[in-house]
Protein backbone atom coordinates (compact mmCIF):
# COMPACT_ATOMS: atom_id res chain seq x y z
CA UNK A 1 136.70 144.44 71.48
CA UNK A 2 134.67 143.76 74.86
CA UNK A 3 133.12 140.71 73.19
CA UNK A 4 136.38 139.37 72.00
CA UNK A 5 137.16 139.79 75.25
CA UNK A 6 134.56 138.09 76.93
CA UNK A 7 134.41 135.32 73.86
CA UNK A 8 138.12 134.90 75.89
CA UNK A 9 136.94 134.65 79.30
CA UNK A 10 134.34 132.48 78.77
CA UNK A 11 136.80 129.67 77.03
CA UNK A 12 139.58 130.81 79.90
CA UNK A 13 136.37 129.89 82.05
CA UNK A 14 135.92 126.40 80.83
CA UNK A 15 139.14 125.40 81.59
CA UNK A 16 139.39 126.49 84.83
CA UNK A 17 137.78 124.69 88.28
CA UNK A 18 136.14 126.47 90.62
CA UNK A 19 139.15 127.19 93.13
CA UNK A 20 141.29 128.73 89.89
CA UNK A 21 138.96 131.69 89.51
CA UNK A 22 135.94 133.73 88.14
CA UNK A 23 135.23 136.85 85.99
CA UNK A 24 133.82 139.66 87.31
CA UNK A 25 132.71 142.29 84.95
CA UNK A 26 135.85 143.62 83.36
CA UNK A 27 137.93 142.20 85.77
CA UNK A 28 139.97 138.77 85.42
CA UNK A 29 140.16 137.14 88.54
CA UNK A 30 142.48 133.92 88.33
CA UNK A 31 144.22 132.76 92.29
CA UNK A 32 142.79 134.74 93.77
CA UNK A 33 144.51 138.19 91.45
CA UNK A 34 142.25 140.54 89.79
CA UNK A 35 143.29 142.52 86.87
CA UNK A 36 141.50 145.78 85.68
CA UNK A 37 141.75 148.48 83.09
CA UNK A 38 140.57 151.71 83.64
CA UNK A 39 140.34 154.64 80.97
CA UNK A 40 138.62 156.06 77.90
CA UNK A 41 139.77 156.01 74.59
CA UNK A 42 143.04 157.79 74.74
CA UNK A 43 145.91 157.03 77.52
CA UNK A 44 145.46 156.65 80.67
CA UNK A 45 147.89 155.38 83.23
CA UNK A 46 148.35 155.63 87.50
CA UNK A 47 151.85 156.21 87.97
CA UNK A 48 151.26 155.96 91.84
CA UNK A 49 149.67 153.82 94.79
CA UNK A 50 148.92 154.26 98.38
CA UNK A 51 147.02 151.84 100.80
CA UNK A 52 144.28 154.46 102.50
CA UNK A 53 143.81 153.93 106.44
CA UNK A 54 140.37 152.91 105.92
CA UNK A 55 141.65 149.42 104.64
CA UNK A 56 141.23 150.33 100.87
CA UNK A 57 143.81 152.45 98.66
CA UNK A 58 144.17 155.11 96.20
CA UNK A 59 145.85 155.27 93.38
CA UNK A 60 147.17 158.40 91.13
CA UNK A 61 148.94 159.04 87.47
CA UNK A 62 147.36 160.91 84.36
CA UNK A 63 144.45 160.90 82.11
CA UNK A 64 144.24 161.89 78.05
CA UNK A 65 140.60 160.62 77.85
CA UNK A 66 137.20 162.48 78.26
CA UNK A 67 134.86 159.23 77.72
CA UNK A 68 133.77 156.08 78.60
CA UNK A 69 135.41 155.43 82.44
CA UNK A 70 136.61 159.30 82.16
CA UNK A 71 133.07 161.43 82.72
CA UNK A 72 134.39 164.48 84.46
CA UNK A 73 136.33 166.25 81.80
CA UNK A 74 135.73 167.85 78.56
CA UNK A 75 139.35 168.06 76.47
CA UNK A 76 141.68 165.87 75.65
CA UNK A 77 144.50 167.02 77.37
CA UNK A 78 146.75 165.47 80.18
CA UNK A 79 145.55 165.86 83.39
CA UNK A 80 145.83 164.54 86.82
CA UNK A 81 143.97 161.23 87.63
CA UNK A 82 143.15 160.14 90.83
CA UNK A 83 141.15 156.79 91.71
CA UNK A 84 139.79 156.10 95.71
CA UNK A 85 139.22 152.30 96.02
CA UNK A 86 137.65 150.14 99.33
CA UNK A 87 140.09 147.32 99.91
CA UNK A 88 137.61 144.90 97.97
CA UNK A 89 138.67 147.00 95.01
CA UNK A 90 135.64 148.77 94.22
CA UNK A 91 135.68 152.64 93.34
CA UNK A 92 134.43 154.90 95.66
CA UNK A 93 135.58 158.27 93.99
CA UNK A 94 137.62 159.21 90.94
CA UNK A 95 138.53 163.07 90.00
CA UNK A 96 140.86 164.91 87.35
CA UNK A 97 142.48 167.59 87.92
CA UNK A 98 144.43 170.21 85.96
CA UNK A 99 144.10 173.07 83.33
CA UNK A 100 144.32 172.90 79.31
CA UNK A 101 147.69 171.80 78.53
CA UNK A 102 149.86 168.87 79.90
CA UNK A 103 149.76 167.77 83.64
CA UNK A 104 150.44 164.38 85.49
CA UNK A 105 150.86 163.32 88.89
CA UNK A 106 153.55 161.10 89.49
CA UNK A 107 153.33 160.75 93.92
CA UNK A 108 150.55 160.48 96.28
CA UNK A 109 150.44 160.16 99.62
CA UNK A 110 147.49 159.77 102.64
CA UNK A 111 148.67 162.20 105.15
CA UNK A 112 148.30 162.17 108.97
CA UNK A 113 144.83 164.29 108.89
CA UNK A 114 143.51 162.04 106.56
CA UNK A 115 143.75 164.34 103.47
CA UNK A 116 145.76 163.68 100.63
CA UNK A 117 149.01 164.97 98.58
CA UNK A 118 150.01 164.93 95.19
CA UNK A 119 152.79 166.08 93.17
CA UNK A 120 153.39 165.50 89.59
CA UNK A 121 154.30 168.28 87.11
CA UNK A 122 152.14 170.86 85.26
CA UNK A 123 152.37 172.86 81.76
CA UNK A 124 149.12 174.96 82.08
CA UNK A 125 148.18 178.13 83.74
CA UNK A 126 144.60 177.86 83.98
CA UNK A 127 141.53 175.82 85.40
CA UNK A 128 142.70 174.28 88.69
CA UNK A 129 146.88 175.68 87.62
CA UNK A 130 146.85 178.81 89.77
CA UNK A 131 150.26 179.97 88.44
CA UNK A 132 153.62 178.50 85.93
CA UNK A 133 156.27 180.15 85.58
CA UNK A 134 157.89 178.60 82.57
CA UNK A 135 157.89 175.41 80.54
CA UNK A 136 156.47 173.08 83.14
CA UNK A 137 156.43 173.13 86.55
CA UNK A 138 156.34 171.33 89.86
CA UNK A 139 152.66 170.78 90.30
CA UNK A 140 151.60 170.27 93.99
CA UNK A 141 148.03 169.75 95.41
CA UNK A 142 146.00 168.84 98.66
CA UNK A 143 142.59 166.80 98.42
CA UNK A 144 140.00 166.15 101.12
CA UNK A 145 139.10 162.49 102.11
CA UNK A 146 136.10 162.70 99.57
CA UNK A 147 138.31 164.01 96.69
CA UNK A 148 137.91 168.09 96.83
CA UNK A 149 140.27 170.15 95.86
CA UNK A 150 142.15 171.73 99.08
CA UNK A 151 145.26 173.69 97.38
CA UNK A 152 147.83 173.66 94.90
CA UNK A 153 151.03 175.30 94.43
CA UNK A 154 153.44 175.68 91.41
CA UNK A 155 156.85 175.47 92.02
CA UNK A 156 159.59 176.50 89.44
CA UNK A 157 161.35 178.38 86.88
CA UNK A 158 161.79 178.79 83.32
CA UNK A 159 162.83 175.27 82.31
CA UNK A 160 161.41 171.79 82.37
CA UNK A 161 160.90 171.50 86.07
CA UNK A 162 159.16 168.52 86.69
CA UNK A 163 158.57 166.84 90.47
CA UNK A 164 158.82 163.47 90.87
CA UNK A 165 158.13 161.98 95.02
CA UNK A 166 156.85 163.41 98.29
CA UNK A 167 156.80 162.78 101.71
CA UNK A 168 155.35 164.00 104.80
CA UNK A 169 157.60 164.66 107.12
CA UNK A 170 157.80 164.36 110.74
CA UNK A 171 157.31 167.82 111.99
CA UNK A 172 153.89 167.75 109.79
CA UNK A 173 155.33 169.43 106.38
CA UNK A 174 156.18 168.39 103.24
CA UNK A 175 159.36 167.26 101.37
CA UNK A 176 159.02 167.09 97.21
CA UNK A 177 161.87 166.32 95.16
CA UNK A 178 161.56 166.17 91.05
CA UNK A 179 164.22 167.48 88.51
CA UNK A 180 165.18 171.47 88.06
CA UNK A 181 166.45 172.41 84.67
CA UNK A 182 168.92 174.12 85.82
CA UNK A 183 170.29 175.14 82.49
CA UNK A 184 166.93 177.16 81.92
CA UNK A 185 166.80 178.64 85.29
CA UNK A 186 170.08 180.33 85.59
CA UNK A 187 171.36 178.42 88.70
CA UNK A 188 167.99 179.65 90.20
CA UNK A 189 166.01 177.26 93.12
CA UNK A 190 168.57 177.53 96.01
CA UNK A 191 166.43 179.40 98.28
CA UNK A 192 168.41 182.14 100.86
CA UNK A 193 171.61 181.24 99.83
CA UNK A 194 174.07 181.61 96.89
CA UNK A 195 175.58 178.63 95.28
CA UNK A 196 178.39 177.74 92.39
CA UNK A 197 176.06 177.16 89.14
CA UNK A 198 175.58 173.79 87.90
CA UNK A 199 173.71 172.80 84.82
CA UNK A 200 171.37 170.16 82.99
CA UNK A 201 168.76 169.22 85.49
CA UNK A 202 169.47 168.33 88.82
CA UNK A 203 167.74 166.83 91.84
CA UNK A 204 165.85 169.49 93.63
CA UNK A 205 164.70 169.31 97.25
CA UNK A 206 161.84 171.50 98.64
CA UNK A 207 160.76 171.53 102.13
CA UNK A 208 157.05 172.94 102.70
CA UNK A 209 155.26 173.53 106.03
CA UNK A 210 151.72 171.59 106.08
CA UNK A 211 149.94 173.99 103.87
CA UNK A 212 153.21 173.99 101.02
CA UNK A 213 154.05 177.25 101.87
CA UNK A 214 158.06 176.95 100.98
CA UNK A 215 160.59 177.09 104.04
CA UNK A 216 163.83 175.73 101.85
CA UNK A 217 164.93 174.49 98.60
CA UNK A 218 168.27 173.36 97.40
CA UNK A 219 169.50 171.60 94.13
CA UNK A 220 172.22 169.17 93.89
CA UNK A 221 174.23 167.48 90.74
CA UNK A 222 176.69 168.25 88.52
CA UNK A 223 176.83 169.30 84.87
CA UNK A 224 174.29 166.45 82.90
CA UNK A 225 171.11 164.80 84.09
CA UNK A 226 170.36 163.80 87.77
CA UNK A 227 167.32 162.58 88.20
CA UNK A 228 165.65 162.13 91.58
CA UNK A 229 162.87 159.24 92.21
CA UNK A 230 162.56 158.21 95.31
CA UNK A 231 163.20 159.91 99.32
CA UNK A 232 162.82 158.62 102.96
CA UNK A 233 163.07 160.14 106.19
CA UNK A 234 165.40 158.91 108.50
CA UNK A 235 165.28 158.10 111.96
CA UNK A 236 167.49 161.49 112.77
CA UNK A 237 165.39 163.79 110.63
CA UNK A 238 168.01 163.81 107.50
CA UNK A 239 166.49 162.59 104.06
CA UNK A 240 168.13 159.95 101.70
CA UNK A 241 167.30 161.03 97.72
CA UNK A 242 167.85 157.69 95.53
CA UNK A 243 167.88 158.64 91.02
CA UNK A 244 170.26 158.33 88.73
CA UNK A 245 173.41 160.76 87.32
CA UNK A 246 175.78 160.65 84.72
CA UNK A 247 177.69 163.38 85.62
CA UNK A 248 181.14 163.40 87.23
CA UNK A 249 181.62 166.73 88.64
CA UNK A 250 180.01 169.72 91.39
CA UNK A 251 178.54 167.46 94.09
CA UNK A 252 179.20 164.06 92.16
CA UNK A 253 182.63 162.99 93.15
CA UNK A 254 182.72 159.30 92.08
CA UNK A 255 181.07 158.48 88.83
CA UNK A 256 181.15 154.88 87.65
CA UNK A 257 180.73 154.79 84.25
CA UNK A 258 177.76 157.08 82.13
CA UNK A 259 174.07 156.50 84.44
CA UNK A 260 175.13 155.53 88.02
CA UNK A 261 172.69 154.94 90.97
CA UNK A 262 173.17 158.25 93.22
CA UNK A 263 172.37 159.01 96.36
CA UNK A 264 172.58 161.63 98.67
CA UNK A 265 172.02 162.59 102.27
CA UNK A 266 170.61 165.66 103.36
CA UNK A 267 170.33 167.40 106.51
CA UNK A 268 166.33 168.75 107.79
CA UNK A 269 167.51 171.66 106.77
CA UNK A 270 168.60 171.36 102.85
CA UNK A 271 172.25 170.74 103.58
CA UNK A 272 174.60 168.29 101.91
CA UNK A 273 175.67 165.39 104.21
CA UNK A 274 176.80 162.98 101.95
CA UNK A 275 176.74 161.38 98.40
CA UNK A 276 177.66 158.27 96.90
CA UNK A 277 177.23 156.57 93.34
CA UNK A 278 176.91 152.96 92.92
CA UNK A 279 177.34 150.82 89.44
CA UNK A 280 179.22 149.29 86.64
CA UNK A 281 180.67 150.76 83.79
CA UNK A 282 177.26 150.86 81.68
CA UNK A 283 173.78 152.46 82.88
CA UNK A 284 172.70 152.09 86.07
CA UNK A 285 169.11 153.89 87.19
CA UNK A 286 168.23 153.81 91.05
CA UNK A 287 164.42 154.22 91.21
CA UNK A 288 163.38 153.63 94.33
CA UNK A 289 164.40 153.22 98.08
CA UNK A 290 162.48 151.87 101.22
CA UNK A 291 163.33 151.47 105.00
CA UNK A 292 164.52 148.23 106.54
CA UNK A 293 163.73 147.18 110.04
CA UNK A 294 167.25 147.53 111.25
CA UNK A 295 167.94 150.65 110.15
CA UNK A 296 169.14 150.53 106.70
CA UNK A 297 167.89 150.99 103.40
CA UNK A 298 166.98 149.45 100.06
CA UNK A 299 167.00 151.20 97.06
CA UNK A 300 166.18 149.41 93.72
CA UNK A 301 166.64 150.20 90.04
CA UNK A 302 167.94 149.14 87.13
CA UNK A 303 171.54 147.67 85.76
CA UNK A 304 173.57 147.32 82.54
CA UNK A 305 176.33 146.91 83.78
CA UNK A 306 178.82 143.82 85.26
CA UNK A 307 181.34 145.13 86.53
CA UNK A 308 182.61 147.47 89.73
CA UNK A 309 179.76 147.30 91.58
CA UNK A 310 177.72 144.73 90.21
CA UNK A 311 178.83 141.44 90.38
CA UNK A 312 176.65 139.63 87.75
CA UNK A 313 174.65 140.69 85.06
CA UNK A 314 172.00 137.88 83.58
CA UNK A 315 171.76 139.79 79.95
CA UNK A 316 170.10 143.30 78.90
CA UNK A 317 169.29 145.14 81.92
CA UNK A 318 168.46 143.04 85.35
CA UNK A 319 166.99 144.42 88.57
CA UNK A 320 169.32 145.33 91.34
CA UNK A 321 168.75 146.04 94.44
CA UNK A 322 171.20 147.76 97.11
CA UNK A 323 171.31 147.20 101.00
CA UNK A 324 173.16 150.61 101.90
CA UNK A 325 173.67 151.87 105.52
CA UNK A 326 172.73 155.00 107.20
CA UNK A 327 176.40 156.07 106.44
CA UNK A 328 175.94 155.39 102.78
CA UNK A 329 177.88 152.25 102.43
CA UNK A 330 177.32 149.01 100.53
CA UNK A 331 176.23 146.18 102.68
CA UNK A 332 174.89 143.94 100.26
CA UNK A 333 174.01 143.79 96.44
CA UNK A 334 172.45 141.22 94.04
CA UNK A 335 170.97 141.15 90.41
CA UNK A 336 167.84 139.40 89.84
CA UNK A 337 166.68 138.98 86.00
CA UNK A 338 167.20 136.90 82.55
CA UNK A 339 168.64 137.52 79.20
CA UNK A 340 165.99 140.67 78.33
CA UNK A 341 165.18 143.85 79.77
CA UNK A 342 163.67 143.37 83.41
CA UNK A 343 163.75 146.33 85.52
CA UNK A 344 162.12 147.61 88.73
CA UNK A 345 160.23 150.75 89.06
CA UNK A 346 159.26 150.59 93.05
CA UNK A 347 159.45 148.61 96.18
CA UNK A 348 157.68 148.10 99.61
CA UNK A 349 158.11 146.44 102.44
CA UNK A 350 155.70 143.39 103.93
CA UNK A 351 154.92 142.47 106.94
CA UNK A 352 157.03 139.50 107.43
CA UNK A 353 160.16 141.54 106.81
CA UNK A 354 160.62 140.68 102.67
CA UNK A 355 160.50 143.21 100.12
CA UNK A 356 158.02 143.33 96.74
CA UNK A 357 159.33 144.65 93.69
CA UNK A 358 157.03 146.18 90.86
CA UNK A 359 158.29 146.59 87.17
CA UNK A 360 158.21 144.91 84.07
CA UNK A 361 159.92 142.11 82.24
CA UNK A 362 160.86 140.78 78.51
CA UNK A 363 162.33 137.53 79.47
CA UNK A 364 161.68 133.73 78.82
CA UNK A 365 164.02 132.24 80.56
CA UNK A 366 165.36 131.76 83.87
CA UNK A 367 162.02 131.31 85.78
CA UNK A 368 160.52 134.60 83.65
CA UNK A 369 157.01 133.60 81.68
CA UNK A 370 156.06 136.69 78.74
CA UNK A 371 152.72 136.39 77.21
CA UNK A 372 153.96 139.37 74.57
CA UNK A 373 156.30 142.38 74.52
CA UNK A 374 156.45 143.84 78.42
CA UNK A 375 154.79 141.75 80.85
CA UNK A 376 153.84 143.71 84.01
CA UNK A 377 155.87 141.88 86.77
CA UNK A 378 155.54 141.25 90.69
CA UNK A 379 158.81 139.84 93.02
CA UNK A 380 159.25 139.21 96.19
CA UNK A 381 162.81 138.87 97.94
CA UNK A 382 163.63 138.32 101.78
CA UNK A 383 165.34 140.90 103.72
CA UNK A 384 168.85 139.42 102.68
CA UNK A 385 167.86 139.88 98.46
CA UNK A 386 167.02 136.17 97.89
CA UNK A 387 164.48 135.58 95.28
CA UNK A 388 161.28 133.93 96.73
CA UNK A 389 159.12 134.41 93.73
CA UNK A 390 158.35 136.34 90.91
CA UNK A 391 155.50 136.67 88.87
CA UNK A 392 154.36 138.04 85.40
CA UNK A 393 150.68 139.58 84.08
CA UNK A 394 150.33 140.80 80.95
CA UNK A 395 149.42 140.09 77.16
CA UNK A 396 150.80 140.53 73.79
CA UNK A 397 151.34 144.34 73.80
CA UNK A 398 153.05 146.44 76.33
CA UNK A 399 151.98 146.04 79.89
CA UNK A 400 153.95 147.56 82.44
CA UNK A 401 153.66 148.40 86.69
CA UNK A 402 155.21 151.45 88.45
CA UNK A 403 153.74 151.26 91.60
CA UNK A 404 153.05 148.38 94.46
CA UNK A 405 151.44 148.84 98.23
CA UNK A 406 149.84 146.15 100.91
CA UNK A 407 147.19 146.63 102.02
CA UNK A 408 145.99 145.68 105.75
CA UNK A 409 144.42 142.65 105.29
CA UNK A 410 147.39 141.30 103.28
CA UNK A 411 146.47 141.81 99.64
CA UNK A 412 148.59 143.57 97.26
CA UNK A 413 147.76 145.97 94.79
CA UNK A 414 149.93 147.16 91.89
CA UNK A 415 149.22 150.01 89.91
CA UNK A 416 150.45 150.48 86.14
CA UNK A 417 149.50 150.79 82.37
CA UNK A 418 148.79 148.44 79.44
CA UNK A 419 148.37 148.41 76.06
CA UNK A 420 146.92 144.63 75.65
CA UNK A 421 143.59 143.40 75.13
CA UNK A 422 144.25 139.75 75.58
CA UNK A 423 145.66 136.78 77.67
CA UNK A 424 145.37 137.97 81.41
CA UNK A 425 144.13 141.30 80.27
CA UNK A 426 140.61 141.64 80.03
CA UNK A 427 139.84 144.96 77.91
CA UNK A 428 141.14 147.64 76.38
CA UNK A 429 139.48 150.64 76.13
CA UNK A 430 141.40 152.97 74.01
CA UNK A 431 145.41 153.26 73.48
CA UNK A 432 146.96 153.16 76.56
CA UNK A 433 144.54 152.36 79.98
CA UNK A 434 145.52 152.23 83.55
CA UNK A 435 146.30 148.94 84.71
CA UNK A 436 145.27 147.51 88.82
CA UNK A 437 146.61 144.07 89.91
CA UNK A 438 145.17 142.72 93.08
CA UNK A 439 147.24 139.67 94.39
């Protein structure tokens, strides 16, 4: 496969000048973007990226393999994969962690010490898994600069419990919010207080001090499947959870139509504020949300729908993306897609006050290039959701991003997965590998 590969590059080559790019061992660098693939020959994927205050970043998800670009484990199980890069893109450190069964981060952060946190969710009880006390649990750990295990803490019940972001907070602890299955706990996971019993899985909020020793945890949703996926801080202290919920009853009062974007407020202390659901009569998936510099918020996601809500819908399912204020209401909403499946999996701001969007895309039309099935895909919209440009990697298999930072000197990295071996992706090395894009 490598020398198909490079057979590739080499023609690619020819038909490029000098200012459209080189190759550079298994990377494909083409103006000035460099795509990788990282793995063995199982699946591998980073779920997760941070820039690193050093200038370079580091980027986290899970790892099946135990060869080739995967020395430092001897099963084939899932574990936790973490990658330290120097902001030229070359690895400096890269460490699994996990016990025998089925773990995967799916969060990391740099915090304010310099070490770092991860949360994902874990089905063992052995090796680096301390403790589980059911199914699958929360799975939260601490790392050194240099990649050394610190600590890690289980959090959960019976059920499917499965965390999903973090964030440190301003008085120097943690917040991690994932899914309780609340069905399989027995209305268990509000901590020092008693609480009507919901069911399904609902989002669950747990507030740690700087070591994750648990000071709070509540659970909010209603009777189906509310899944959390993205949290800020506000400037008061309170915490805005962005995910999606199809139920209509408990703390959802005003359900669209089946999957709705939800969001709720929450006080420093685990207490309701507020909650609002935004979408159409079809499904409608919030997956992310990021600060604005006045004040507000932008949460992004995915819609079916074109109606309430939504005012246009392009065909399939189109990214949308949601101005809300601190209050929860709708300032401003727009659609941005083609007659496939687009969708958007996270956003960050840049320094000129846009936004950049990470996801994937199916379409051919409206400005949207596909090399194959899903292309991995990179937009960029001002802060009043205009489109300024939008861009698609990828080649004639699955290739798909979940994660997208900037670094300090401008460049920006998204993190993914991809199951091609061709067009602008230079090698695969088993099933599934994890996928870098360096803009």
């Amino acid at each position: 496969m490598k020398k198909i590969c490079l057979l590739y590059c080499f023609l690619l080559l020819l038909n490029c000048s000098e200012k459209d790019g080189l190759f550079i061992n298994d990377n494909i660098v083409v103006n000035n973007t460099s795509i990788t693939t990282i793995g063995g020959t199982n699946n591998d994927a980073f779920t997760t990226v941070e820039k690193t205050a050093d200038g370079g970043f580091i980027a986290a998800g899970y790892t099946q393999s135990n060869n080739l670009d995967i020395t430092d484990k001897s099963n084939t199980s899932f574990d936790f994969f973490i990658s330290k890069f120097s902001s030229d893109n070359q690895l400096e450190w890269q460490k699994t962690f996990g016990g025998s069964d089925d773990d995967r981060a799916a969060d990391i952060i740099e915090t304010k010490n310099g070490e770092f946190a991860i949360l994902g969710y874990s089905k063992s009880n052995d090796f680096d898994v301390s403790t589980n006390a059911g199914s699958q649990d929360f799975w939260f750990i601490k790392l050194s600069s240099s990649g050394i295990l610190i600590s890690e803490k289980s959090f959960g019940y019976l059920g499917l419990d499965y965390g999903t972001t973090l964030l440190e907070t301003k008085d120097n602890g943690f917040l991690i919010t994932g899914v309780l299955d609340l069905t399989a706990s027995n209305g268990q996971g509000n901590a020092k207080t008693t609480a009507v019993k919901h069911a399904g899985g609902d989002y669950w909020a747990i507030k740690t001090d700087n070591s994750g020793n648990l000071l709070w945890s509540r659970y909010f949703g209603g009777s189906f499947t509310d899944t959390p996926l993205g949290v800020v801080e506000t400037d008061a202290n309170n915490f805005i959870i962005v995910g999606s919920s199809d139920s209509n009853d408990f703390n959802i009062s005003d359900n669209k139509g089946t999957y709705d974007f939800w969001v709720v407020k929450i006080s420093n202390s685990g207490n309701l504020i507020w909650e609002k659901s935004f979408g159409g009569s079809e499904i409608d998936e919030a997956r992310a949300i990021t600060t604005t510099n006045d004040g507000n918020f932008i949460i992004v996601g995915d819609t079916r729908s074109n109606d309430k809500n939504v005012s246009t819908n392009n065909g399939a399912a189109d990214i949308w993306v949601l101005k809300i204020s601190t209050d929860g209401n709708l300032i401003w909403e727009k659609t941005i897609g083609a007659t496939n499946f687009d969708v958007a999996r996270a956003i960050t701001k840049t320094k000129d006050n846009g936004f950049l969007i990470a996801g994937s895309s199916r379409s051919l039309d409206n400005g949207f290039e596909n090399k194959g099935q899903n292309d991995a895909l990179i937009i960029k919209i001002n802060n009043t959701g205009e489109l300024l440009w939008q861009q698609t990697f990828g080649g004639s298999k699955i290739d798909f991003l979940y994660d997208i930072t900037v670094l300090n000197n401008t460049s920006i990295i998204a993190v993914g997965e991809s199951n091609s071996f061709d067009k602008d992706i230079p090698e695969n090395k088993g099933f599934i590998d994890a996928l870098i894009i360096k803009l």
